[in-house]
C-alpha atoms as a PDB file:
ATOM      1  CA  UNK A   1       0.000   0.000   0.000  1.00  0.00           C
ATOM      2  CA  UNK A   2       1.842   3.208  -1.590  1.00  0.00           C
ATOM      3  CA  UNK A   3       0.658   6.488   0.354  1.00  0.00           C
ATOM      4  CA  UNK A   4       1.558   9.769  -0.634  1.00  0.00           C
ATOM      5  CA  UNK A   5       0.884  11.097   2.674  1.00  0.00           C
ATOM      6  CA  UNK A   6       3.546   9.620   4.219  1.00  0.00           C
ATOM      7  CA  UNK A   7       6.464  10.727   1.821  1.00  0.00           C
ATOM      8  CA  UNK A   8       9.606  13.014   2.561  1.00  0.00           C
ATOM      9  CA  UNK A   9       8.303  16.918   1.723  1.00  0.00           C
ATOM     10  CA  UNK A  10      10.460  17.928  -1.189  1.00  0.00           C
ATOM     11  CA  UNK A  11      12.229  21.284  -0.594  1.00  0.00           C
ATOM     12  CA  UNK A  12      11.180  24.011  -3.209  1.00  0.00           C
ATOM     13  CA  UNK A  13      14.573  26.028  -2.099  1.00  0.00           C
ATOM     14  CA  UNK A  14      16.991  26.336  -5.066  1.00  0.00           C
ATOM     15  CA  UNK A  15      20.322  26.672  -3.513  1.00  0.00           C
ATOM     16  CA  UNK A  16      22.744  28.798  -5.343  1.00  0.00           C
ATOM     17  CA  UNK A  17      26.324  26.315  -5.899  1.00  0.00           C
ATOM     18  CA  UNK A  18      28.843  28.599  -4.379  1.00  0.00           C
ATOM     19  CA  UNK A  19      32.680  28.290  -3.732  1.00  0.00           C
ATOM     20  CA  UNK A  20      33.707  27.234  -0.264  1.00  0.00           C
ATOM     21  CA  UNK A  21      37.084  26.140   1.743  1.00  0.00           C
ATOM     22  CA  UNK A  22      36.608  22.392   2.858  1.00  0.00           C
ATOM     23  CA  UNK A  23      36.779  22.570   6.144  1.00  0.00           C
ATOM     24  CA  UNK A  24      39.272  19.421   6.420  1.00  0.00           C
ATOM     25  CA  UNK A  25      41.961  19.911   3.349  1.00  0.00           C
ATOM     26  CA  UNK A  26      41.164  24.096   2.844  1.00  0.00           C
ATOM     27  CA  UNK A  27      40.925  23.257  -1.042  1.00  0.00           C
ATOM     28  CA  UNK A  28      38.546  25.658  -2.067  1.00  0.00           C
ATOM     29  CA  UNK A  29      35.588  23.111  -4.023  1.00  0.00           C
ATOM     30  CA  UNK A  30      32.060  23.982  -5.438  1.00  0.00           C
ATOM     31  CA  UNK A  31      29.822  23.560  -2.642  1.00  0.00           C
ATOM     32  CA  UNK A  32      26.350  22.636  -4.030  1.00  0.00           C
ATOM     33  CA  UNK A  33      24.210  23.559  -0.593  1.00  0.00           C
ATOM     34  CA  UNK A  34      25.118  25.595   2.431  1.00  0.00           C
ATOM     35  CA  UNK A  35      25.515  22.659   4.569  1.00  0.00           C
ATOM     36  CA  UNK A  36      28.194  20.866   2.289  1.00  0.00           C
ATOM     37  CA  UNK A  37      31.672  21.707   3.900  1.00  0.00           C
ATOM     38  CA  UNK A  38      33.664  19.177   2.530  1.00  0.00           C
ATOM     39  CA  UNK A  39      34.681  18.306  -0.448  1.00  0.00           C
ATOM     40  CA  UNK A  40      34.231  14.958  -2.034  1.00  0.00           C
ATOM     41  CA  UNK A  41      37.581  14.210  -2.192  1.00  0.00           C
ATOM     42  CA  UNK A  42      37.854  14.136   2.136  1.00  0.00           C
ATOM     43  CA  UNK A  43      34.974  12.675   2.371  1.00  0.00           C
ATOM     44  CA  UNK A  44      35.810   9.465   0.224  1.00  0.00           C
ATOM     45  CA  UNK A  45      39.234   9.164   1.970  1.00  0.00           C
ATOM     46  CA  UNK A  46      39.261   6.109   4.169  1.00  0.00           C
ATOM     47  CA  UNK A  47      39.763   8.287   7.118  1.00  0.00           C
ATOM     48  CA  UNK A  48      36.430  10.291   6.512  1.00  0.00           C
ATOM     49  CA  UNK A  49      34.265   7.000   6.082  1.00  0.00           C
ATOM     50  CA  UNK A  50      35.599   5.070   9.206  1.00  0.00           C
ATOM     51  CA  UNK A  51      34.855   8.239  11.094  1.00  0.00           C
ATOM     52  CA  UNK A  52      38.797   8.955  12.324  1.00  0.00           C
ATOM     53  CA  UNK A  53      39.394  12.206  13.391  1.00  0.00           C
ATOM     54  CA  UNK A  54      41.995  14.268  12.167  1.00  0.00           C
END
Protein backbone atom coordinates (compact mmCIF):
# COMPACT_ATOMS: atom_id res chain seq x y z
CA UNK A 1 0.00 0.00 0.00
CA UNK A 2 1.84 3.21 -1.59
CA UNK A 3 0.66 6.49 0.35
CA UNK A 4 1.56 9.77 -0.63
CA UNK A 5 0.88 11.10 2.67
CA UNK A 6 3.55 9.62 4.22
CA UNK A 7 6.46 10.73 1.82
CA UNK A 8 9.61 13.01 2.56
CA UNK A 9 8.30 16.92 1.72
CA UNK A 10 10.46 17.93 -1.19
CA UNK A 11 12.23 21.28 -0.59
CA UNK A 12 11.18 24.01 -3.21
CA UNK A 13 14.57 26.03 -2.10
CA UNK A 14 16.99 26.34 -5.07
CA UNK A 15 20.32 26.67 -3.51
CA UNK A 16 22.74 28.80 -5.34
CA UNK A 17 26.32 26.31 -5.90
CA UNK A 18 28.84 28.60 -4.38
CA UNK A 19 32.68 28.29 -3.73
CA UNK A 20 33.71 27.23 -0.26
CA UNK A 21 37.08 26.14 1.74
CA UNK A 22 36.61 22.39 2.86
CA UNK A 23 36.78 22.57 6.14
CA UNK A 24 39.27 19.42 6.42
CA UNK A 25 41.96 19.91 3.35
CA UNK A 26 41.16 24.10 2.84
CA UNK A 27 40.92 23.26 -1.04
CA UNK A 28 38.55 25.66 -2.07
CA UNK A 29 35.59 23.11 -4.02
CA UNK A 30 32.06 23.98 -5.44
CA UNK A 31 29.82 23.56 -2.64
CA UNK A 32 26.35 22.64 -4.03
CA UNK A 33 24.21 23.56 -0.59
CA UNK A 34 25.12 25.60 2.43
CA UNK A 35 25.51 22.66 4.57
CA UNK A 36 28.19 20.87 2.29
CA UNK A 37 31.67 21.71 3.90
CA UNK A 38 33.66 19.18 2.53
CA UNK A 39 34.68 18.31 -0.45
CA UNK A 40 34.23 14.96 -2.03
CA UNK A 41 37.58 14.21 -2.19
CA UNK A 42 37.85 14.14 2.14
CA UNK A 43 34.97 12.67 2.37
CA UNK A 44 35.81 9.46 0.22
CA UNK A 45 39.23 9.16 1.97
CA UNK A 46 39.26 6.11 4.17
CA UNK A 47 39.76 8.29 7.12
CA UNK A 48 36.43 10.29 6.51
CA UNK A 49 34.26 7.00 6.08
CA UNK A 50 35.60 5.07 9.21
CA UNK A 51 34.85 8.24 11.09
CA UNK A 52 38.80 8.95 12.32
CA UNK A 53 39.39 12.21 13.39
CA UNK A 54 41.99 14.27 12.17
Amino acid sequence: MSDQSNTKPVSDRVYEKKKRNCLKCREKFVSEWPGERICKTCKSSTAWREGIAA
